[in-house]
Protein backbone atom coordinates (compact mmCIF):
# COMPACT_ATOMS: atom_id res chain seq x y z
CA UNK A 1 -6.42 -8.72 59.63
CA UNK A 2 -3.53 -9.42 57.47
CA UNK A 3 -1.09 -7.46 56.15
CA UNK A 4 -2.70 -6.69 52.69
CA UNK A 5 -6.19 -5.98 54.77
CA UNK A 6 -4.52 -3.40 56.82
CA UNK A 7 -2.46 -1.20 54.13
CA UNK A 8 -5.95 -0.62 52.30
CA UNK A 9 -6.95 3.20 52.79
CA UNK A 10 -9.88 3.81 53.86
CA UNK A 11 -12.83 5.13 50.84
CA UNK A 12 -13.14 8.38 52.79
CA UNK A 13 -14.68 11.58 50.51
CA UNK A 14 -15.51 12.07 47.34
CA UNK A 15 -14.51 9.58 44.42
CA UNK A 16 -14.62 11.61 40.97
CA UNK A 17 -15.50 9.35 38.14
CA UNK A 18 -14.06 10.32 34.92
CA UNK A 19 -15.17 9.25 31.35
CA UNK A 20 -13.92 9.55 27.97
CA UNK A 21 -16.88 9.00 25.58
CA UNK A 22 -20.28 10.21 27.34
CA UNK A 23 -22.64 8.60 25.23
CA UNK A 24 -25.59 5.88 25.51
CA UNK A 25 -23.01 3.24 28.20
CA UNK A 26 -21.77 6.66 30.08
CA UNK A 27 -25.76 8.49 30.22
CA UNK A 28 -27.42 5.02 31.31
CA UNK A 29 -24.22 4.54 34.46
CA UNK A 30 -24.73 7.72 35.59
CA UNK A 31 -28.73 7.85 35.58
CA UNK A 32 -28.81 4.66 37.23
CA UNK A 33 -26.77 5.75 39.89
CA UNK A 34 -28.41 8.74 40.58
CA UNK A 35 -32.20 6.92 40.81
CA UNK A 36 -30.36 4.47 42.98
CA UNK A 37 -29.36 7.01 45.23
CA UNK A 38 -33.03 8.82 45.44
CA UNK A 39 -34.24 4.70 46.06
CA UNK A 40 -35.52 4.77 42.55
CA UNK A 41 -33.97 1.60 41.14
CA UNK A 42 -32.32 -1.58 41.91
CA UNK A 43 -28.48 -2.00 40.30
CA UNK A 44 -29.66 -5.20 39.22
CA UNK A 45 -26.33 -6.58 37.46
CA UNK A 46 -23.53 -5.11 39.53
CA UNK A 47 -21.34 -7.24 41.51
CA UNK A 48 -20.34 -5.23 44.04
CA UNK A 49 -23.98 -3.95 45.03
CA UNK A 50 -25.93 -7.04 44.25
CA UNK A 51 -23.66 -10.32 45.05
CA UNK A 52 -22.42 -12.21 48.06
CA UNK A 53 -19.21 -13.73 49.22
CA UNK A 54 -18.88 -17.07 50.55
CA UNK A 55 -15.89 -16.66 53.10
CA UNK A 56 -14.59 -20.04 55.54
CA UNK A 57 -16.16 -23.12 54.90
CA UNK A 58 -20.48 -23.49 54.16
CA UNK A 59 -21.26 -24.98 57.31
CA UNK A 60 -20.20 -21.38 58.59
CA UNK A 61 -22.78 -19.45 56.50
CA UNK A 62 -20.72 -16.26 56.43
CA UNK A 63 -21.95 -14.65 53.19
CA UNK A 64 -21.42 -10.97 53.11
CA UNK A 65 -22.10 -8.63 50.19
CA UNK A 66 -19.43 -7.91 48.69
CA UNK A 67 -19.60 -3.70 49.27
CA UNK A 68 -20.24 -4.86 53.07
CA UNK A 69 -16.70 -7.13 52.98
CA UNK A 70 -14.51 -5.03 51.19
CA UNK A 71 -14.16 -1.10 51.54
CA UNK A 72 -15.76 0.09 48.74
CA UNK A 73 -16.49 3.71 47.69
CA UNK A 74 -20.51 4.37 48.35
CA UNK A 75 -22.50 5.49 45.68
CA UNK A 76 -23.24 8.63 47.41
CA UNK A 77 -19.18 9.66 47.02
CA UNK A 78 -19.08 9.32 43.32
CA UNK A 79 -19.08 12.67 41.48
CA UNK A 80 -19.28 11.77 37.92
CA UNK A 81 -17.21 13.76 34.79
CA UNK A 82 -16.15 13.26 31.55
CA UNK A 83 -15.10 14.02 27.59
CA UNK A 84 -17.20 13.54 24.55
CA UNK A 85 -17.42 14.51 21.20
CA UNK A 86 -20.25 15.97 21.08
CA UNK A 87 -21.49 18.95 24.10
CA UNK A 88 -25.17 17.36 25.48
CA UNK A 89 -25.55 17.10 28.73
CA UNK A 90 -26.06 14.20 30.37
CA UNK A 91 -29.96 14.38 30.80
CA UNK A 92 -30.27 15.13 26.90
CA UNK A 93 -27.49 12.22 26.31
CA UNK A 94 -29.85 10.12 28.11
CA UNK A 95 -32.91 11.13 26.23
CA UNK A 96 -31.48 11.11 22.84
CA UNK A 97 -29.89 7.43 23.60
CA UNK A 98 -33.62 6.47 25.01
CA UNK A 99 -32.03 3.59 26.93
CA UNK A 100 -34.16 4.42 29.93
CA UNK A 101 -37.69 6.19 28.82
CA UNK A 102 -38.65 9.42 30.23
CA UNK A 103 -40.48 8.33 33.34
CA UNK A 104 -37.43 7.45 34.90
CA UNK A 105 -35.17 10.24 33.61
CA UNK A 106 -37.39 12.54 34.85
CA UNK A 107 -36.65 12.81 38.77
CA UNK A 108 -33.20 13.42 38.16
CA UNK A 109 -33.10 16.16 35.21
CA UNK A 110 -31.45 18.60 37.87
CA UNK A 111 -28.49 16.37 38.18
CA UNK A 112 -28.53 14.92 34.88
CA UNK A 113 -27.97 18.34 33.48
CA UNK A 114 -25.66 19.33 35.92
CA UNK A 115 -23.07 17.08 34.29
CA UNK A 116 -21.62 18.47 31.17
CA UNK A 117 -18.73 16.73 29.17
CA UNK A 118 -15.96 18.79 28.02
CA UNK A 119 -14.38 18.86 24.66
CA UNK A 120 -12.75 15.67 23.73
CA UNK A 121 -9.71 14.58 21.78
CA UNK A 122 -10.58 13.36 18.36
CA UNK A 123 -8.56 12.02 15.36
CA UNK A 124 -10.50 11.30 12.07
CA UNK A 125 -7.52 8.44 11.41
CA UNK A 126 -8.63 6.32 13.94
CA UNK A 127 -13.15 7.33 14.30
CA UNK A 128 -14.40 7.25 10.87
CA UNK A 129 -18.21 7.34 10.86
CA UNK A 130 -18.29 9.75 13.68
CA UNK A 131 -17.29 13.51 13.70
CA UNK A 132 -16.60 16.07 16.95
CA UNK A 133 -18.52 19.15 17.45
CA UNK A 134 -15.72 20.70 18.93
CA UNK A 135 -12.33 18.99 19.44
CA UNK A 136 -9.35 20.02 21.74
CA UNK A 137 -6.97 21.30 19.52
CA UNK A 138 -2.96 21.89 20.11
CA UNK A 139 0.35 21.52 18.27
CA UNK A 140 1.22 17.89 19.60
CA UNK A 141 -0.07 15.06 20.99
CA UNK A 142 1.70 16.12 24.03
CA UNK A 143 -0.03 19.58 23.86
CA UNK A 144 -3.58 17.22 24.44
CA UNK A 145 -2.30 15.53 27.02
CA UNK A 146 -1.52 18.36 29.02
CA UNK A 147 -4.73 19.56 28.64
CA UNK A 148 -5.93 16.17 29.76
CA UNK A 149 -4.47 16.25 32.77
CA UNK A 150 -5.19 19.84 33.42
CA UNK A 151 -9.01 19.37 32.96
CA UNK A 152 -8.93 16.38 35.68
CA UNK A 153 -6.67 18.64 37.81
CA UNK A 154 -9.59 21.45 37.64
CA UNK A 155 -12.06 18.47 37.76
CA UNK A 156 -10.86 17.08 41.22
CA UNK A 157 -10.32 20.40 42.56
CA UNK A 158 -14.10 21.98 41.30
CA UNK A 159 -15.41 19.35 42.88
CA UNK A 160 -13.48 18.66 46.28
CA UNK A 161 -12.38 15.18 45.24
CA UNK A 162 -10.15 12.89 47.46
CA UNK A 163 -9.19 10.21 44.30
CA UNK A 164 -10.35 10.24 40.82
CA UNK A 165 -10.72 7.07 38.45
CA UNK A 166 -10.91 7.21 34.62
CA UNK A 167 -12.76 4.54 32.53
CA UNK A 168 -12.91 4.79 28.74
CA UNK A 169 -16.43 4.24 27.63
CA UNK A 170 -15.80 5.44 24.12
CA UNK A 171 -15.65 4.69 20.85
CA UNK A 172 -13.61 1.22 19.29
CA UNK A 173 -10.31 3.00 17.07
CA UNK A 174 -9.09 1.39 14.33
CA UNK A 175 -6.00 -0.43 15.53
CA UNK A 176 -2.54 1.60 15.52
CA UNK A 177 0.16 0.29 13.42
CA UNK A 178 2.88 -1.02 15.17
CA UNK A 179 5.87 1.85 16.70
CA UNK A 180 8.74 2.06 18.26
CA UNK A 181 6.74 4.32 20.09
CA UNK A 182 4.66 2.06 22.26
CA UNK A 183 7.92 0.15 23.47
CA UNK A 184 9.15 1.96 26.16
CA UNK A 185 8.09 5.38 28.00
CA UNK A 186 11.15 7.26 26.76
CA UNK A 187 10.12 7.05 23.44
CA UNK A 188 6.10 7.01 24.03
CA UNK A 189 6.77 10.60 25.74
CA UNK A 190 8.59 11.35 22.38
CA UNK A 191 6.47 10.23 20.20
CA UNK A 192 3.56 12.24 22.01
CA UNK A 193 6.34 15.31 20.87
CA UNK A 194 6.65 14.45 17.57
CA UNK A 195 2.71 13.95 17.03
CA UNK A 196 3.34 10.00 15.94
CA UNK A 197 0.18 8.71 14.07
CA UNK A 198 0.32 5.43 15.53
CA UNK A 199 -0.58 7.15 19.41
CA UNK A 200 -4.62 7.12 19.02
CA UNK A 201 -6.65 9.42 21.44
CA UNK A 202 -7.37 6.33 24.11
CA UNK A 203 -3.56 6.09 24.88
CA UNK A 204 -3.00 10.15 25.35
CA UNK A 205 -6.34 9.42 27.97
CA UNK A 206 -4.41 6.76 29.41
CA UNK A 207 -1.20 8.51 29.38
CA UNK A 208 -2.56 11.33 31.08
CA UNK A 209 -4.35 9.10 33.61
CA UNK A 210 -1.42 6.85 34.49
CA UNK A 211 0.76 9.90 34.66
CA UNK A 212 -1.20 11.52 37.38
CA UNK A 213 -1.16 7.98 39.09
CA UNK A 214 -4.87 7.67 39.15
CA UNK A 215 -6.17 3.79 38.31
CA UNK A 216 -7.15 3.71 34.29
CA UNK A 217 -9.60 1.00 32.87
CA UNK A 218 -10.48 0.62 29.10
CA UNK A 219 -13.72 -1.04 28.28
CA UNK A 220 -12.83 -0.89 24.40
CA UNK A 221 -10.88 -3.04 22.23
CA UNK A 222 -8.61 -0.59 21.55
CA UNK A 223 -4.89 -0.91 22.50
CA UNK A 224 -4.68 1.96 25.35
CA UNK A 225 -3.36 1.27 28.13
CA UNK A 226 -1.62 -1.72 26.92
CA UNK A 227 1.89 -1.28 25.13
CA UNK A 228 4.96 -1.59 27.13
CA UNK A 229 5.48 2.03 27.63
CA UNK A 230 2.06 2.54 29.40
CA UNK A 231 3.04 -0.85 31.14
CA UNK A 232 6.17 1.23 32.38
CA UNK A 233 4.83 4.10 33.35
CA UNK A 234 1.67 2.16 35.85
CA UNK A 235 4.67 0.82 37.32
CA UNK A 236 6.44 3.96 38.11
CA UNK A 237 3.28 5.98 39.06
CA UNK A 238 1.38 2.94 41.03
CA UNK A 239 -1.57 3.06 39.09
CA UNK A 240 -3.74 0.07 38.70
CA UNK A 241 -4.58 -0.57 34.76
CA UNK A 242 -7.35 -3.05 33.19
CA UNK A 243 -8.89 -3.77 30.28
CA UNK A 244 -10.05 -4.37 27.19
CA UNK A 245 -13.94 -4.59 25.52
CA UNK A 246 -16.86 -4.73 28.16
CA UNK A 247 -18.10 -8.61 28.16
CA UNK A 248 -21.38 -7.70 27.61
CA UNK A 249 -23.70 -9.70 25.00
CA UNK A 250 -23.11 -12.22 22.55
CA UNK A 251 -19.27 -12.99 24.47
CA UNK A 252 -20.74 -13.27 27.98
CA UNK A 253 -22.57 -15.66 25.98
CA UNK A 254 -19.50 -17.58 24.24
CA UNK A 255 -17.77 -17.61 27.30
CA UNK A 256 -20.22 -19.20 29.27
CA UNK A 257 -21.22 -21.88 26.72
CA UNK A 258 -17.64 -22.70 25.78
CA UNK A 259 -16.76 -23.90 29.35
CA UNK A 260 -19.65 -25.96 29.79
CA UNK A 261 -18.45 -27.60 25.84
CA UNK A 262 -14.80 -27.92 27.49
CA UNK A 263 -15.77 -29.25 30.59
CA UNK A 264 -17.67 -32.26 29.26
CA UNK A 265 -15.37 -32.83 26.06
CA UNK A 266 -18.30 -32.06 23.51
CA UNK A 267 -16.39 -31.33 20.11
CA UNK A 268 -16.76 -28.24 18.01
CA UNK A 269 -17.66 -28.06 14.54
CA UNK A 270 -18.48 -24.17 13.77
CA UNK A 271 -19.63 -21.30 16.08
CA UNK A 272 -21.94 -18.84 13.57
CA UNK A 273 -22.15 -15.37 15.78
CA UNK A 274 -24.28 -12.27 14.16
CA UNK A 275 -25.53 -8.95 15.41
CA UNK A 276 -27.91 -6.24 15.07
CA UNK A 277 -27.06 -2.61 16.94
CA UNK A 278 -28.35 0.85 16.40
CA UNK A 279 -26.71 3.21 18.70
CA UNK A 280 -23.58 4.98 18.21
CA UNK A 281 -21.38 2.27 19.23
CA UNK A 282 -23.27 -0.05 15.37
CA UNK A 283 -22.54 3.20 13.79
CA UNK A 284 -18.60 3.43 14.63
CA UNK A 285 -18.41 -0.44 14.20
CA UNK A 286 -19.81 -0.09 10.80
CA UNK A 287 -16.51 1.64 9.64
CA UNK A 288 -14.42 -2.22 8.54
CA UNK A 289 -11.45 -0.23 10.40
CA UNK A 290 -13.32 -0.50 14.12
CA UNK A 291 -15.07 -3.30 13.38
CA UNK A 292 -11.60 -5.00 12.54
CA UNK A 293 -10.58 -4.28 15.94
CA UNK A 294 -13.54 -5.49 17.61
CA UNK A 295 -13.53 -8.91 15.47
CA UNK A 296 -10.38 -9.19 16.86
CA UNK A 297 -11.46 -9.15 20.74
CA UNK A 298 -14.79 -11.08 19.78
CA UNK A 299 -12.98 -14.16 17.94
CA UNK A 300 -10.05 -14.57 20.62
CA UNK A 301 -12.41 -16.24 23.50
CA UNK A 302 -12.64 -19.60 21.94
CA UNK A 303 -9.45 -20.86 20.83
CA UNK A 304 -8.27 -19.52 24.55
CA UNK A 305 -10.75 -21.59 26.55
CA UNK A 306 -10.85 -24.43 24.35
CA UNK A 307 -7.37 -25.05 24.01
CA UNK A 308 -7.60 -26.74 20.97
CA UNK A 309 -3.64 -27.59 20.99
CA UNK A 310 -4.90 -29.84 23.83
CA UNK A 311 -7.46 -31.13 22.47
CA UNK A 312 -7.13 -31.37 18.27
CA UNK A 313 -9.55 -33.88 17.91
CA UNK A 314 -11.86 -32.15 19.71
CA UNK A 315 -11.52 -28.34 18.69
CA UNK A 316 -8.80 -28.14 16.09
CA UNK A 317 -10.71 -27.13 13.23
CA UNK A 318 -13.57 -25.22 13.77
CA UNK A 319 -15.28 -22.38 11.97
CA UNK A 320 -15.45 -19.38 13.77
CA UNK A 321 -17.60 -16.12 12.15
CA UNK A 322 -18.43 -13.32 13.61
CA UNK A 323 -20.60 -10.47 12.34
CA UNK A 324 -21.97 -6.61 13.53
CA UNK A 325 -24.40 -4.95 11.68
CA UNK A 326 -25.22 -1.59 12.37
CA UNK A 327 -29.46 -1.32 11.73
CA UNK A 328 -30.17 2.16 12.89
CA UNK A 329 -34.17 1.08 13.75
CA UNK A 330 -32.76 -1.05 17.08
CA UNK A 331 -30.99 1.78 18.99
CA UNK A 332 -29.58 0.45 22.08
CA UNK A 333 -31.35 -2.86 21.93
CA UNK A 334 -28.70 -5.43 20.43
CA UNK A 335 -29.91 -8.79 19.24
CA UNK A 336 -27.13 -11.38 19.45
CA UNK A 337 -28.02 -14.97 17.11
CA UNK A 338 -25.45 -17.67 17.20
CA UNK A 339 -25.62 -20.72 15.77
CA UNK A 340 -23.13 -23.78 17.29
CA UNK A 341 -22.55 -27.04 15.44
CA UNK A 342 -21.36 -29.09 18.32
CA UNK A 343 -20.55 -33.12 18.25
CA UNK A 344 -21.08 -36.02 21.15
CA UNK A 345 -20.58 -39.66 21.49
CA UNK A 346 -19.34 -41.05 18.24
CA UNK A 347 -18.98 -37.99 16.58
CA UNK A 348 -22.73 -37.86 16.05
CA UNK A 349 -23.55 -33.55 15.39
CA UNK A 350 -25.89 -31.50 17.85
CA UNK A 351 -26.81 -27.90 17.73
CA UNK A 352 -27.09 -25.32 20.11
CA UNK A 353 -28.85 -22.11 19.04
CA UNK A 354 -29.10 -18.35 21.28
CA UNK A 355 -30.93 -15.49 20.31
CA UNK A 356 -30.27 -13.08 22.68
CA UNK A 357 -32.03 -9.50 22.40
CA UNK A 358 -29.97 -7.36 25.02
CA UNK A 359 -29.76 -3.94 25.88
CA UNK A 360 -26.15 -2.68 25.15
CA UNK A 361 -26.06 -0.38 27.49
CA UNK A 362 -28.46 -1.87 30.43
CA UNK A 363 -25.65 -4.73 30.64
CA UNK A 364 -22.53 -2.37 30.33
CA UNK A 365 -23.81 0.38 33.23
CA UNK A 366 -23.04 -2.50 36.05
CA UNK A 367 -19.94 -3.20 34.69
CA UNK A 368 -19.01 0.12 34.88
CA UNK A 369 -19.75 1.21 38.75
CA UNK A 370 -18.21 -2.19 39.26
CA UNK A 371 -14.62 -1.20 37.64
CA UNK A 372 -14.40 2.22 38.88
CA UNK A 373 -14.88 0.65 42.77
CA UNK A 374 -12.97 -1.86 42.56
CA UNK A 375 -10.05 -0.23 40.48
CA UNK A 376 -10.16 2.56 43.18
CA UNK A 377 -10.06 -0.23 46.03
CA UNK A 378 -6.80 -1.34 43.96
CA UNK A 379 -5.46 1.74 44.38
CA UNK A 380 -6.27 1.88 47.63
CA UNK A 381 -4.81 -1.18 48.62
CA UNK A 382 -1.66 -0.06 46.72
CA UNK A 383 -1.86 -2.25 44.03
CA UNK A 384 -0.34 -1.72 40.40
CA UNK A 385 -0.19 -2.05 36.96
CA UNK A 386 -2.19 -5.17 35.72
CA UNK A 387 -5.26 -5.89 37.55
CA UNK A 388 -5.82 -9.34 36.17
CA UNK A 389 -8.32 -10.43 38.88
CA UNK A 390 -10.66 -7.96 37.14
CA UNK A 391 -10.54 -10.13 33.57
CA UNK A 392 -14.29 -11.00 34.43
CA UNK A 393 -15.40 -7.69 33.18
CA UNK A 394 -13.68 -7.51 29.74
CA UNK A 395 -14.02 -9.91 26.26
CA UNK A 396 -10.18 -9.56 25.31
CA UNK A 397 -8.48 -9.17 29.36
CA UNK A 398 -5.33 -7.71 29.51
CA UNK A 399 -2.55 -9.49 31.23
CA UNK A 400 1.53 -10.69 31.42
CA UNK A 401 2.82 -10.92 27.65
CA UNK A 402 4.53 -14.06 28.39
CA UNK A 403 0.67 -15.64 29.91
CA UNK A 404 -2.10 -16.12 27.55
CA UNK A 405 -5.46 -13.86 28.95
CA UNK A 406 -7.86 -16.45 30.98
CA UNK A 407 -11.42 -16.11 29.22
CA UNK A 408 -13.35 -18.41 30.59
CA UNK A 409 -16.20 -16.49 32.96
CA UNK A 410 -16.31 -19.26 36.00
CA UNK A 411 -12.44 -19.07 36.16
CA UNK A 412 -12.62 -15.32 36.37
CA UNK A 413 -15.45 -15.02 38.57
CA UNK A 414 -13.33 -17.40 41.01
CA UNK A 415 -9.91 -15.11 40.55
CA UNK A 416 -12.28 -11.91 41.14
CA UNK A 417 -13.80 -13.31 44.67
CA UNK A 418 -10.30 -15.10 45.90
CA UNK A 419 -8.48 -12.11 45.23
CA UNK A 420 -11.30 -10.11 47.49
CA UNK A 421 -10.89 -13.28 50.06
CA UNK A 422 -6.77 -12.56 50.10
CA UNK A 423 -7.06 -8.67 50.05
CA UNK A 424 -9.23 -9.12 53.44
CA UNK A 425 -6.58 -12.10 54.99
CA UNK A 426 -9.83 -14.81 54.36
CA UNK A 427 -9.12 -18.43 53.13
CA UNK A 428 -8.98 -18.96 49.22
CA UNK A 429 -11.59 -21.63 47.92
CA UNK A 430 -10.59 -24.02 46.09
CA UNK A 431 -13.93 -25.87 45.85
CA UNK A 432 -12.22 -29.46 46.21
CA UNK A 433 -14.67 -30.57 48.70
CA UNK A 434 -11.39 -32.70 50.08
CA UNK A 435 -11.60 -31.02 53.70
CA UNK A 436 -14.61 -31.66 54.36
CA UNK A 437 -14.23 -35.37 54.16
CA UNK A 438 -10.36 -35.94 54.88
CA UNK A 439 -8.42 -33.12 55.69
CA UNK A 440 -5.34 -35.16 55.21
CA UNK A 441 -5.42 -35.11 51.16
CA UNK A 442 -6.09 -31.20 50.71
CA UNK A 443 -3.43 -28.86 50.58
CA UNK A 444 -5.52 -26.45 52.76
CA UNK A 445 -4.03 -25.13 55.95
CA UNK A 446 -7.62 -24.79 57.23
CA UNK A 447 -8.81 -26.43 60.26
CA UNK A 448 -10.46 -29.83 60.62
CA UNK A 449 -14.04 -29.57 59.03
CA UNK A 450 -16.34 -29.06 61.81
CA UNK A 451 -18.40 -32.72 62.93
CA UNK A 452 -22.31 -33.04 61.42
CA UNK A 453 -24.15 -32.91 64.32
CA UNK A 454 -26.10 -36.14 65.27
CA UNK A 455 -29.71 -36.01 65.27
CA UNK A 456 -31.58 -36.86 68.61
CA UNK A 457 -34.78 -38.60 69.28
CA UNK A 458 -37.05 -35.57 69.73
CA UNK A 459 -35.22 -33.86 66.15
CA UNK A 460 -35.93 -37.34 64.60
CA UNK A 461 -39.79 -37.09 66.02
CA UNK A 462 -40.25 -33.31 65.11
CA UNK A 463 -38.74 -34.57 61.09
């Protein structure tokens, strides 16, 4: 065990799970986890229940599940929480959203409606289309974030938690105008005083979060958690931080196509993306101030992975639209169509075309239990600030200033399972292939590849 492996606290008791915005994403996480539990469903999409780790070289065939190599919180632990705008329970969240249909809701009601949210933050300046039943309400901004804090305080304590986690599964904010504010602490703590406009609710969440030193996650394109000040204060309080924008549809899509067009030099002419959504998260989008913010997030993947100031001839001038309309009739059940004019050998044009009907919410859930384990194995293994290793989750990842955000899903996959490999003192893959054959040329410290054993007679006679 190294030394990393051996400073990582064990996941003993209860891990509260804490969630600002309790809507269609928050209902269908917590139902699934609850029929998992009763052996009612299969978390079909989460890493860290569902996928394997290869660990030493193949001819060793050690492949572990992840949640069986690293200490992860069980399921049974989590204790689930939250804020929303409006007061529904979870079990009539879940039935209103109709993400998962009655039949399944059904043997967990009793827990379902055991889990109420409590009253939320809201600011009309930055949630448009969307109004609170019944808001917090205070003087400041710091005011709200006291009363943040004190409702996880009474939160952990009401329900005898060890560690708590918050995720933001809310609503996309229109994007804060730039303040003196969000450079340093000092000033963010002011600001928070002085009620600034430009501090949206998800940054007094992740203020309050950060502050207590719990690990913070934002799966919306909204700023948050990263501005220098909130930067500063991870650092001081050791909390791990991550975000921004679940991958979910149409750019789990883009960045999965776009590698394979890097990877074999295939130019770019035009990338037409469109959607179709119906559930609360169409209807905030279809205010142009959120859906500015989330055009922002969607349109960033391509000009990261491609690289185009590598390759000009190749992908320096391509068209790039993206569009969300909200169509009430859908719900939950987003259709994604893009359209990609792509060129080969002598410039001679191709197409590619997806149309990719999705549930929102059935591919965010995963995502979801996956962040809040593995951000409270980060703080377990007293890691801070950043968590760049967990870019694989998000469609705009948040990382150094001075590095641009790696976007391309293979890459991130590989940074997600080598930092899991280095956390538990196991070899990093670098997939070369060079040790297997001459050990001499790799940079690997590993041992000589092990011989292929020679087949006898009677093998050859058996074959």
């Amino acid at each position: 065990m190294n030394k990393l492996a051996s400073r990582i606290q064990p996941a003993k008791g209860k891990l509260g799970i804490l969630l600002p915005g309790m809507g269609a994403v928050s209902s269908t996480f917590i139902a699934g986890v609850e029929l998992v539990k009763k052996g009612l469903g299969t978390p079909v999409g989460s890493v860290t229940q569902m996928q394997a780790i290869r660990l030493g070289k193949r001819y060793e065939n050690r492949s572990p599940l992840i949640k069986d190599f690293v200490p992860l919180a069980s399921l049974d632990q989590l204790v689930f929480g939250g804020w929303d705008f409006f007061t529904d329970d979870m079990f009539v969240a879940a039935t209103k959203c109709g993400v998962l249909d009655a039949a399944m809701l059904a043997p967990i009601k009793k827990e379902l409606e055991a889990i109420k949210p409590m009253s939320a933050i809201y600011d009309a300046n930055y949630i448009k289309n969307i109004k609170a039943a019944s808001p917090k309400k205070g003087k400041t901004k710091m005011d709200l974030a006291e009363q943040v804090m004190a409702d996880i305080q009474s939160f952990k304590k009401k329900n005898g938690c060890d560690r708590v986690v918050m995720l933001w599964c809310g609503s996309t904010e229109r994007l804060p105008a730039p303040s003196k504010s969000h450079e340093d602490l000092e000033s963010f703590e002011q600001g928070l005083r002085d009620n600034d406009p430009a501090i949206p609710p998800s940054m007094i969440y992740a203020y309050a979060a950060i502050k207590l030193g719990m690990a913070y996650g934002n799966g919306a394109p909204n700023l948050s958690c990263d501005i220098p000040a909130l930067l500063e204060l991870a650092e001081q309080t050791g909390s791990p931080i991550c975000g921004k924008d679940f991958k979910t549809g149409q750019t789990l899509m883009k960045t999965t196509i776009a590698p394979m067009l890097k990877a074999r030099m295939l130019a770019l002419t035009g990338w037409y993306s469109t959607n179709i959504l119906g559930n609360r998260d169409g209807e905030v989008l279809d205010d142009p101030g959120s859906f500015k913010t989330k055009e922002l997030s969607k349109m960033s993947v391509l000009d990261t992975i491609l690289e185009p100031e590598l390759y000009p001839k190749l992908y320096g001038d391509f068209h790039h639209k993206v569009r969300i309309d909200y169509y009430p009739p859908r719900g939950d059940a987003k259709e994604g169509w893009d359209n990609i004019d792509i060129r080969g050998w002598m410039d001679m044009p191709m197409q590619i075309k997806i149309n990719f009907l999705c549930r929102d919410s059935i591919l965010a859930a995963p995502i979801v239990l996956d962040l809040v384990l593995f951000l409270d194995l980060a703080k377990r293994a007293e890691l801070k600030g950043i968590q760049e290793w967990l870019s694989f989750f998000f469609k705009s990842p948040q990382c150094r200033e001075d590095l641009k955000p790696e976007h391309d899903l293979f890459i991130q996959h590989l940074k997600l399972k080598n930092t899991l490999r280095v956390l538990m003192g196991e070899e990093v893959l670098d997939h070369s292939g060079l040790d297997y054959y001459d050990p001499s040329k790799t940079a690997s410290a590993a041992p000589a590849p092990k011989p292929v054993a020679k087949k006898g007679k009677k093998a050859l006679a058996k074959a």
